[in-house]
Protein backbone atom coordinates (compact mmCIF):
# COMPACT_ATOMS: atom_id res chain seq x y z
CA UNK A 1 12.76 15.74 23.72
CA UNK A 2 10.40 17.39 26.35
CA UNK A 3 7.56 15.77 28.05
CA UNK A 4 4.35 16.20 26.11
CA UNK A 5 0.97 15.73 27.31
CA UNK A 6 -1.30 13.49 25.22
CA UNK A 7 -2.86 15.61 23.34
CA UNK A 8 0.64 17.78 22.43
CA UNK A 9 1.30 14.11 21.20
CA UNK A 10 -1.09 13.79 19.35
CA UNK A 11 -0.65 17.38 17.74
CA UNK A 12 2.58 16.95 16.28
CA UNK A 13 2.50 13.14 15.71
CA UNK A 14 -0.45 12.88 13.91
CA UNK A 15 0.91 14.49 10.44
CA UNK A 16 3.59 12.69 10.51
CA UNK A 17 2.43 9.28 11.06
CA UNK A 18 -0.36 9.61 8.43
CA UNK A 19 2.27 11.35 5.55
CA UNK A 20 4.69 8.08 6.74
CA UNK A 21 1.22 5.14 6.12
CA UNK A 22 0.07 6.96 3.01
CA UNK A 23 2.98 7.92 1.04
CA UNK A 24 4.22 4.18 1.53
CA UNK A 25 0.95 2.93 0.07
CA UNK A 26 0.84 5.72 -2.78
CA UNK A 27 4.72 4.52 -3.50
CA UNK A 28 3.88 0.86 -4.31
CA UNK A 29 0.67 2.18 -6.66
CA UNK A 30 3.44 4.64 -8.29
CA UNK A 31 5.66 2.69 -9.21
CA UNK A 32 3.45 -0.49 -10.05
CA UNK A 33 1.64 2.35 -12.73
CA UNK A 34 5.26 3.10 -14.03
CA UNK A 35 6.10 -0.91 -14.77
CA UNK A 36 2.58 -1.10 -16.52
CA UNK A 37 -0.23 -1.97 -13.96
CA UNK A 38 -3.05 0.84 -13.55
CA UNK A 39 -4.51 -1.09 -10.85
CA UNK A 40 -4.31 1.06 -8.33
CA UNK A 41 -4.34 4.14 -10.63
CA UNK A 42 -8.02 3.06 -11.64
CA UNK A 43 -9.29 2.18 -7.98
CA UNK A 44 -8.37 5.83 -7.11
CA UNK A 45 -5.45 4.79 -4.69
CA UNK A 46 -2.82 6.80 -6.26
CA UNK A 47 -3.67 10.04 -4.38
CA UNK A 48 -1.96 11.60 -0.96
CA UNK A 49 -6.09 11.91 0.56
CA UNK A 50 -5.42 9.96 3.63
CA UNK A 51 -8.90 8.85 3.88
CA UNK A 52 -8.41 6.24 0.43
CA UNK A 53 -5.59 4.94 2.26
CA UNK A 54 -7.01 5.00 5.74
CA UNK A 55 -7.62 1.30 7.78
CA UNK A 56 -9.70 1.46 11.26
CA UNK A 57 -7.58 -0.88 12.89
CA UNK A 58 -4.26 -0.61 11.46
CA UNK A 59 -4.13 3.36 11.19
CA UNK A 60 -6.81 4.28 14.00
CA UNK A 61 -7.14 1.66 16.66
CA UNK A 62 -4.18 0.33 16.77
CA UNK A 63 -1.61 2.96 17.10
CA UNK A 64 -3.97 5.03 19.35
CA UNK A 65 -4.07 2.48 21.67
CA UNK A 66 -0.29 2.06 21.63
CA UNK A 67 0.25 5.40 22.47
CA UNK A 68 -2.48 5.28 25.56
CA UNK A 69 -0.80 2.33 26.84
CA UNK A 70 2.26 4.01 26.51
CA UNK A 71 1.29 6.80 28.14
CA UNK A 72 -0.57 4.61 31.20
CA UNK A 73 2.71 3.08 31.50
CA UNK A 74 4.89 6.04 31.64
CA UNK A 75 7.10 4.46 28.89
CA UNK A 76 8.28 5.91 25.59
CA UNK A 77 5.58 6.04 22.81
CA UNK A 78 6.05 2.79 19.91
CA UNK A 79 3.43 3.47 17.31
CA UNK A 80 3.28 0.76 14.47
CA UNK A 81 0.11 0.42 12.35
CA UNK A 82 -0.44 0.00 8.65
CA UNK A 83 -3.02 1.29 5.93
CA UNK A 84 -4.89 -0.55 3.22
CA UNK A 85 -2.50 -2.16 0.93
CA UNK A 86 -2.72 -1.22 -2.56
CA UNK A 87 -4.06 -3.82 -5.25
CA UNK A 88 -1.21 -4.79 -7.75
CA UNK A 89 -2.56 -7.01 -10.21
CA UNK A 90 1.25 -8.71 -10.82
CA UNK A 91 -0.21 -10.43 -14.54
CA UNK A 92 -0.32 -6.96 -15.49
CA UNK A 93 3.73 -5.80 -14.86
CA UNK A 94 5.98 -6.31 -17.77
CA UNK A 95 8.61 -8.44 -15.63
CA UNK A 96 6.52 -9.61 -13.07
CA UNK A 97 9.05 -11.79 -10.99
CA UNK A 98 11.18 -8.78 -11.02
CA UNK A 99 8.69 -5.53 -10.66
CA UNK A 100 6.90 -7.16 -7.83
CA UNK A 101 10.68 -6.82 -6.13
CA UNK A 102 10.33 -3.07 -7.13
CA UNK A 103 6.96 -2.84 -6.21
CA UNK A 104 7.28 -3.64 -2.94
CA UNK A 105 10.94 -1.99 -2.57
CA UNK A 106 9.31 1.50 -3.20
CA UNK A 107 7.53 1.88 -0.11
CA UNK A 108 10.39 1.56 2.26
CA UNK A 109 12.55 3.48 -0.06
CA UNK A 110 9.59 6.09 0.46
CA UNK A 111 10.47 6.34 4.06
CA UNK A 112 13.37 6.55 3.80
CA UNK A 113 13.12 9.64 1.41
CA UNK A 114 10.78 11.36 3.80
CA UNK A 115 12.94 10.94 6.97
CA UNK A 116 15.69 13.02 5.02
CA UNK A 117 12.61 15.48 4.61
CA UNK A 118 11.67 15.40 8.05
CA UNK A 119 15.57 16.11 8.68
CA UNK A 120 15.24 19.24 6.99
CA UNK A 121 12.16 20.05 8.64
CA UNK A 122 14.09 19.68 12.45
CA UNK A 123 16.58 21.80 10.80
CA UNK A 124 14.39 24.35 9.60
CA UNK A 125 12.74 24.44 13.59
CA UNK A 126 16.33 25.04 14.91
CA UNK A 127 17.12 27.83 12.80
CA UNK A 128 14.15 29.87 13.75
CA UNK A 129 14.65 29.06 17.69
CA UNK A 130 12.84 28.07 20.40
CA UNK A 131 9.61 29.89 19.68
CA UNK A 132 6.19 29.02 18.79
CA UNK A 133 7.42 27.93 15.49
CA UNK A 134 10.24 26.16 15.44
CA UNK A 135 9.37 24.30 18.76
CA UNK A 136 7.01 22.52 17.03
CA UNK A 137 8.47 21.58 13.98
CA UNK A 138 11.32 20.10 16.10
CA UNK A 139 9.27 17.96 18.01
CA UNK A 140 7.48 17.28 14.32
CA UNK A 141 10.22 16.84 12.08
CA UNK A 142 11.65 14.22 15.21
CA UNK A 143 8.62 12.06 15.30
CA UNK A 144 8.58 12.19 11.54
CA UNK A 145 12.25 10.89 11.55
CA UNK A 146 11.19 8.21 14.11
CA UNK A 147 7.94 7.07 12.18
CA UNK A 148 9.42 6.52 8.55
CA UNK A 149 12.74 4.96 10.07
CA UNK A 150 10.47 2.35 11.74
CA UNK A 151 8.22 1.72 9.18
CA UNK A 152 11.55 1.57 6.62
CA UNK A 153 12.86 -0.79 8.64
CA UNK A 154 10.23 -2.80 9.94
CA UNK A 155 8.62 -3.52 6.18
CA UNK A 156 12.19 -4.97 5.12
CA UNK A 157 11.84 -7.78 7.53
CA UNK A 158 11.79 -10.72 5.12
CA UNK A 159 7.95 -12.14 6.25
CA UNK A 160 5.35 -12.04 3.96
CA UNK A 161 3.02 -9.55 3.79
CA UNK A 162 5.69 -7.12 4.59
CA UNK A 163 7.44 -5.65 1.33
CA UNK A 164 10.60 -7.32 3.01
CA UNK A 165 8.90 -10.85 2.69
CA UNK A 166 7.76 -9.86 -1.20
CA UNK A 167 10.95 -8.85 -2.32
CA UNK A 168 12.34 -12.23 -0.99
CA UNK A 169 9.83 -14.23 -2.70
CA UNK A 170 10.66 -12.27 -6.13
CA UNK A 171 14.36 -13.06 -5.37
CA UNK A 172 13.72 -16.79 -4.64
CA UNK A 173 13.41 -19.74 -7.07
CA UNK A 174 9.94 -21.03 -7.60
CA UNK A 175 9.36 -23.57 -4.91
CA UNK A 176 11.10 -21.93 -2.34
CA UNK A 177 9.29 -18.75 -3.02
CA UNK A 178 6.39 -20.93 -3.10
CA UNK A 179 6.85 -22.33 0.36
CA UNK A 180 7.86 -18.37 1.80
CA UNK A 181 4.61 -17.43 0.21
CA UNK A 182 2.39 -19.73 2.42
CA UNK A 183 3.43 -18.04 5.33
CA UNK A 184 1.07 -14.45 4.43
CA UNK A 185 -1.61 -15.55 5.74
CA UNK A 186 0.52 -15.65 9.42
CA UNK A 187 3.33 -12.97 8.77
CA UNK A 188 1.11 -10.07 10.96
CA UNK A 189 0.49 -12.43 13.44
CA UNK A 190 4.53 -13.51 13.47
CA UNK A 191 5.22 -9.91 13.64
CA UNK A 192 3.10 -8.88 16.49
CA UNK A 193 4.17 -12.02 18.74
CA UNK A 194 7.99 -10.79 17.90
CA UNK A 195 7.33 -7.18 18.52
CA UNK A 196 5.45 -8.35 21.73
CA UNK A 197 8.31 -10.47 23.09
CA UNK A 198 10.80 -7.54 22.33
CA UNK A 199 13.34 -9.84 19.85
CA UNK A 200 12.02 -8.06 16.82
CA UNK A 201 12.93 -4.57 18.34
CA UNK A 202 16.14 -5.92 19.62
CA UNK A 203 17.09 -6.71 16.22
CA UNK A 204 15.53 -3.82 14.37
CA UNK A 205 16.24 -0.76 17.49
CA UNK A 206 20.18 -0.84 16.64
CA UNK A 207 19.71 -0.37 12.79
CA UNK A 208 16.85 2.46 13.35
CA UNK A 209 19.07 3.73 15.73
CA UNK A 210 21.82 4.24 13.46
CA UNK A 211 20.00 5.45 10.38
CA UNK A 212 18.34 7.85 12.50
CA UNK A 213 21.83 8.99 13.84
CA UNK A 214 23.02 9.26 10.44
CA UNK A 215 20.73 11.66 9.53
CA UNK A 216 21.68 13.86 12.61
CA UNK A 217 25.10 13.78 11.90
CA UNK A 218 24.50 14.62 8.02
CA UNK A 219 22.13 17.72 9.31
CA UNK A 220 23.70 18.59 11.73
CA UNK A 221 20.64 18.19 14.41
């Protein structure tokens, strides 16, 4: 992929990363609706409007100031950030041990779907050629690839708050699930010390890596 300036960056990234934060976000509320809690439904959280989804830190500060350190450092842009989770009131789902699993399943599942869309976007930009179309939904569909394979990946890591770390606790027996649980209040901090060490990526690079090779292969990019 070419060099791009910050701003170019910033062009084709921004989409992308915001359609990979909010669909996640609208996934849990959808599905949660479909097992029987309007929760999310009724605080008006069910709707693609990036702004409802939208947190300063998580979705603006933080990722912004990965990418400027990463392009300080002349090293390859890692954006991770996250939005506003949305409520689930779990007294509300008609299995709850069980749809909470769901719940939380349907955002990475989310990504997932999107990357294949993003796929067929890069495709799309290849068939029309390098011109001032298809360059850019290339360079597009690529970061939108990159963005939902991380967050896919990265949200199945089995530490609560992360939908990983949920759908363990719904999979656990009481206690233990109980004792996983306590850790919420200290799973973003866990993650950022692992990210910031580099074992977390070490772990998580290979199987992004090979998803995001898979879908190459399937399309043909």
């Amino acid at each position: 992929m070419q060099e791009l300036s910050l701003i170019q960056f910033l062009a084709v990234a921004a989409l992308p990363l915001l359609f990979a934060i909010t669909v996640h976000e609208v996934a849990h509320g959808w599905v949660a609706l479909r097992l029987g809690d309007p929760t999310a439904k009724m605080m008006g959280r069910l709707t693609l409007n990036p702004v409802r989804h939208i947190d300063p830190v998580g979705t603006v500060l933080l990722p912004l100031s990965l990418i400027l350190l990463s392009k300080l450092a002349g090293t390859p842009p890692f954006v991770f950030g996250w939005a506003k989770p949305v409520p689930v009131t779990w007294e509300n789902l008609r299995s709850p041990k069980r749809d909470m699993a769901l719940v939380a399943l349907a955002g990475p599942l989310s990504n997932l779907l999107m990357a294949i869309l993003w796929a067929l976007v890069v495709k799309t930009g290849y068939l029309l050629g390098a011109g001032p179309v298809g360059i850019p939904l290339i360079l597009m569909g690529s970061f939108g690839i990159l963005f939902n394979l991380v967050l896919m990946v990265l949200n199945l890591v089995p530490v609560p708050p992360l939908d990983g770390g949920r759908i363990l606790t719904s999979l656990l027996p009481g206690p233990l699930a109980w004792q996983v649980g306590r850790l919420e209040p200290y799973g973003l901090i866990i993650i950022l010390v692992l990210l910031a060490t580099g074992l977390l990526w070490s772990i998580l690079g290979p199987i992004i890596y090979w998803f995001n090779m898979l879908l190459h292969t399937v399309f043909g990019l």
